[in-house]
Protein backbone atom coordinates (compact mmCIF):
# COMPACT_ATOMS: atom_id res chain seq x y z
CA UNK A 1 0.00 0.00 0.00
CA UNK A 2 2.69 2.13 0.13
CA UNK A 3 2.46 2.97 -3.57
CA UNK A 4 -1.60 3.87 -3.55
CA UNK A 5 -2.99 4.96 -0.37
CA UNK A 6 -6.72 4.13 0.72
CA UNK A 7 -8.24 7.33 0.81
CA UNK A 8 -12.08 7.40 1.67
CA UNK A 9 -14.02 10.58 2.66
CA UNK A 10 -17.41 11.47 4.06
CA UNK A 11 -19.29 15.01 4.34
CA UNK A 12 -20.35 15.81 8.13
CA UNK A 13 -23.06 18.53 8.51
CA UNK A 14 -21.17 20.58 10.64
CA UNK A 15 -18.52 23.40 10.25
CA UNK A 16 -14.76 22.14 10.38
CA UNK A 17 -14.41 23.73 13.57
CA UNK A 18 -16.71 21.71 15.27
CA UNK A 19 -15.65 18.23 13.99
CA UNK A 20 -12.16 19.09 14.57
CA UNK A 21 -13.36 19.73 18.34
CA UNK A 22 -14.67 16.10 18.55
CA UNK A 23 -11.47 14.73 16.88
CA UNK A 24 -8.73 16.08 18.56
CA UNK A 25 -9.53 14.39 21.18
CA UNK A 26 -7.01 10.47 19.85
CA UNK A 27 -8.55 8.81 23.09
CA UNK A 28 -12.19 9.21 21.36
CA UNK A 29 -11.43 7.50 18.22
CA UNK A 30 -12.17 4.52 19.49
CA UNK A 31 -16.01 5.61 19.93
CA UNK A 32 -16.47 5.66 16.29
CA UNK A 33 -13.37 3.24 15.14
CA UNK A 34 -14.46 -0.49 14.75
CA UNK A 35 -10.68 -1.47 14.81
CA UNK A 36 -9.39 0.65 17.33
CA UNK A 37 -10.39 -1.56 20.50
CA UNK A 38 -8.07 0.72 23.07
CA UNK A 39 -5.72 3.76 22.62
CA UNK A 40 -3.14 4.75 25.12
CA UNK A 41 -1.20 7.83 25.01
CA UNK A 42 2.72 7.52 25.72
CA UNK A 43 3.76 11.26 25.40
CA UNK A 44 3.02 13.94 28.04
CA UNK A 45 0.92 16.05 25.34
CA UNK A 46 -2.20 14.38 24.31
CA UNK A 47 -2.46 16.87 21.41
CA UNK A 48 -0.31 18.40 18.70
CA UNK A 49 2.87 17.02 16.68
CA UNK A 50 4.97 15.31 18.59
CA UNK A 51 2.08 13.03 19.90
CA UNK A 52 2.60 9.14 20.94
CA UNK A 53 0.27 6.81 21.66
CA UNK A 54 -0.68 3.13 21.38
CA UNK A 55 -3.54 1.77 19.78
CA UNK A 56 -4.79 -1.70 20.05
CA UNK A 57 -6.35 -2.61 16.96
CA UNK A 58 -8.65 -5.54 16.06
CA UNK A 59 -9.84 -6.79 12.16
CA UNK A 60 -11.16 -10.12 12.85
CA UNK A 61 -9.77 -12.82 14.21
CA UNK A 62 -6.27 -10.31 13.90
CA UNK A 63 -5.10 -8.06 17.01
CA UNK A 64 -2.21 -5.79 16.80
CA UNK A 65 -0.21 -3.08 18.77
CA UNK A 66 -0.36 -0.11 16.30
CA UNK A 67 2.10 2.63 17.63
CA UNK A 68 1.73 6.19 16.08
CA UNK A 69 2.90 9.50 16.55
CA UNK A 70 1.50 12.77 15.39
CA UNK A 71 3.92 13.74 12.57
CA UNK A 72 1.27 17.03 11.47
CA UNK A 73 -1.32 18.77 13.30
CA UNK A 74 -2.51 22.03 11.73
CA UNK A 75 -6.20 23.09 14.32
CA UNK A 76 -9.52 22.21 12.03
CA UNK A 77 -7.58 20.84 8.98
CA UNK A 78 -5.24 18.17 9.42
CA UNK A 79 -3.63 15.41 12.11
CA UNK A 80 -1.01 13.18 10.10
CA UNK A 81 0.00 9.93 12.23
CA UNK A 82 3.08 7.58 11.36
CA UNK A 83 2.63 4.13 12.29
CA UNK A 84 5.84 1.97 13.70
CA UNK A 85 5.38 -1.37 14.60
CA UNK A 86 4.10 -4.58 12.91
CA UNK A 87 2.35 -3.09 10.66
CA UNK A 88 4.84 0.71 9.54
CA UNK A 89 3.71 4.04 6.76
CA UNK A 90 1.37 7.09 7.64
CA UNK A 91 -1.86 8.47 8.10
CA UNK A 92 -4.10 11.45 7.54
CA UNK A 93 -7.20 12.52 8.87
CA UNK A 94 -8.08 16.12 6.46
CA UNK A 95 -11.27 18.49 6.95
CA UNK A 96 -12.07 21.26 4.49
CA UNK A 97 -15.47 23.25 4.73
CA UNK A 98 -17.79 22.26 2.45
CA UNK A 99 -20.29 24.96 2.10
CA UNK A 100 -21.21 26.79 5.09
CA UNK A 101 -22.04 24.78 7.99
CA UNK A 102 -20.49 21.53 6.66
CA UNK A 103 -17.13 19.77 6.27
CA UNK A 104 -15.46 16.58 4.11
CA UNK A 105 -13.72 14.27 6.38
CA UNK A 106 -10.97 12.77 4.32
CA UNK A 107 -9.29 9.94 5.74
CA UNK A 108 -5.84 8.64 3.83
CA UNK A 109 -3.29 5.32 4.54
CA UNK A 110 -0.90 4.31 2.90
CA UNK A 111 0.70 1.01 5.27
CA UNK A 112 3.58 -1.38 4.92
CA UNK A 113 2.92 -5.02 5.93
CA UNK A 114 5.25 -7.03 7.13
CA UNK A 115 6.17 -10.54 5.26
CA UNK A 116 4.22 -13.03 8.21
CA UNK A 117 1.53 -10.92 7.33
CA UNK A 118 1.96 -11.22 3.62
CA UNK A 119 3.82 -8.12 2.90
CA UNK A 120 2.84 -6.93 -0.18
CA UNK A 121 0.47 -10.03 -1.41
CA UNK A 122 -1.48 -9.14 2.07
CA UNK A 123 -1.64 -5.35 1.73
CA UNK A 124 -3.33 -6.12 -1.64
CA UNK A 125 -5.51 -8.47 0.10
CA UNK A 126 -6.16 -6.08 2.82
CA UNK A 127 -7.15 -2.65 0.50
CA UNK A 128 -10.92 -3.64 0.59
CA UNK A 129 -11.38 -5.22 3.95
CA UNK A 130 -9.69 -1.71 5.03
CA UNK A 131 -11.64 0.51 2.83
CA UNK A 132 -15.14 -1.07 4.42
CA UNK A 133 -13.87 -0.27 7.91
CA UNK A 134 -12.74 2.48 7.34
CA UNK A 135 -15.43 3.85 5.48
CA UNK A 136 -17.45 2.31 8.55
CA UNK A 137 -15.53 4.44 10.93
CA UNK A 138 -16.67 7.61 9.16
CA UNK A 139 -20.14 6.99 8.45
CA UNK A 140 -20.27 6.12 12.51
CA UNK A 141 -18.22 9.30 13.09
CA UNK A 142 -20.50 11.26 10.93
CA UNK A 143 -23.61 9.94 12.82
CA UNK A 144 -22.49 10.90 16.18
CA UNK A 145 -21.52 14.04 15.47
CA UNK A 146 -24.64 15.07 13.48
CA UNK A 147 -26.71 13.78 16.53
CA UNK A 148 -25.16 15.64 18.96
């Protein structure tokens, strides 16, 4: 995957601003993340570049350590993660306004499995499992925020 990312989007109907609110927050993405069962944060700063934190992430029968940092942070546009671990490459979570009161949620990965996992064969594999979740992930996000 490191060649194409999966890059899925959804339009919230709220203003940037107020999405970005709700997602700062790394601890809550596991109220609207499927895979993300736990996330722990291993830096003093729970916000901004500079950012670690574990996530324990779960696809089916498979269960992984994901570590990530915040490698970009820009308030009510853009948080850009890099994962190490198992599974290594980068993430990033992008709002831009979308009329007046609303905002597309773009969500981009590009990962690197390793060869247990079947390294390139398996990220192939993987693409639409991941784009389902994922896509998943932000119609859930999109419902919670809109019912707020």
């Amino acid at each position: 995957m490191t060649k194409q990312p999966i890059d899925v989007a959804v339009e919230i109907q709220l203003p940037p601003e107020q999405v970005w609110d709700y997602v700062k927050d790394i601890k809550s993405h596991t109220e609207w993340m499927k895979d993300a069962a736990a996330i722990r944060i291993t830096s003093e700063s729970a916000t901004g570049a500079g950012t670690t934190f574990e996530c324990d992430t779960k696809i089916g029968p498979f269960k992984l350590l994901d570590k990530m940092e915040i490698t970009e942070w820009t308030d009510n546009q853009v948080m850009g993660v890099r994962h190490e671990g198992i599974v290594s490459g980068w993430g990033k979570f992008s709002l831009t306004p979308a009329g007046d009161q609303a905002t597309t949620f773009r969500w981009a990965e590009s990962l690197k499995f390793p060869w247990y996992l079947g390294s390139r064969v398996g990220q192939i594999c993987a693409r639409p499992v991941l784009r389902w979740i994922w896509n998943s992930n932000l119609t859930q996000l999109k419902k919670k925020l809109e019912g707020r």
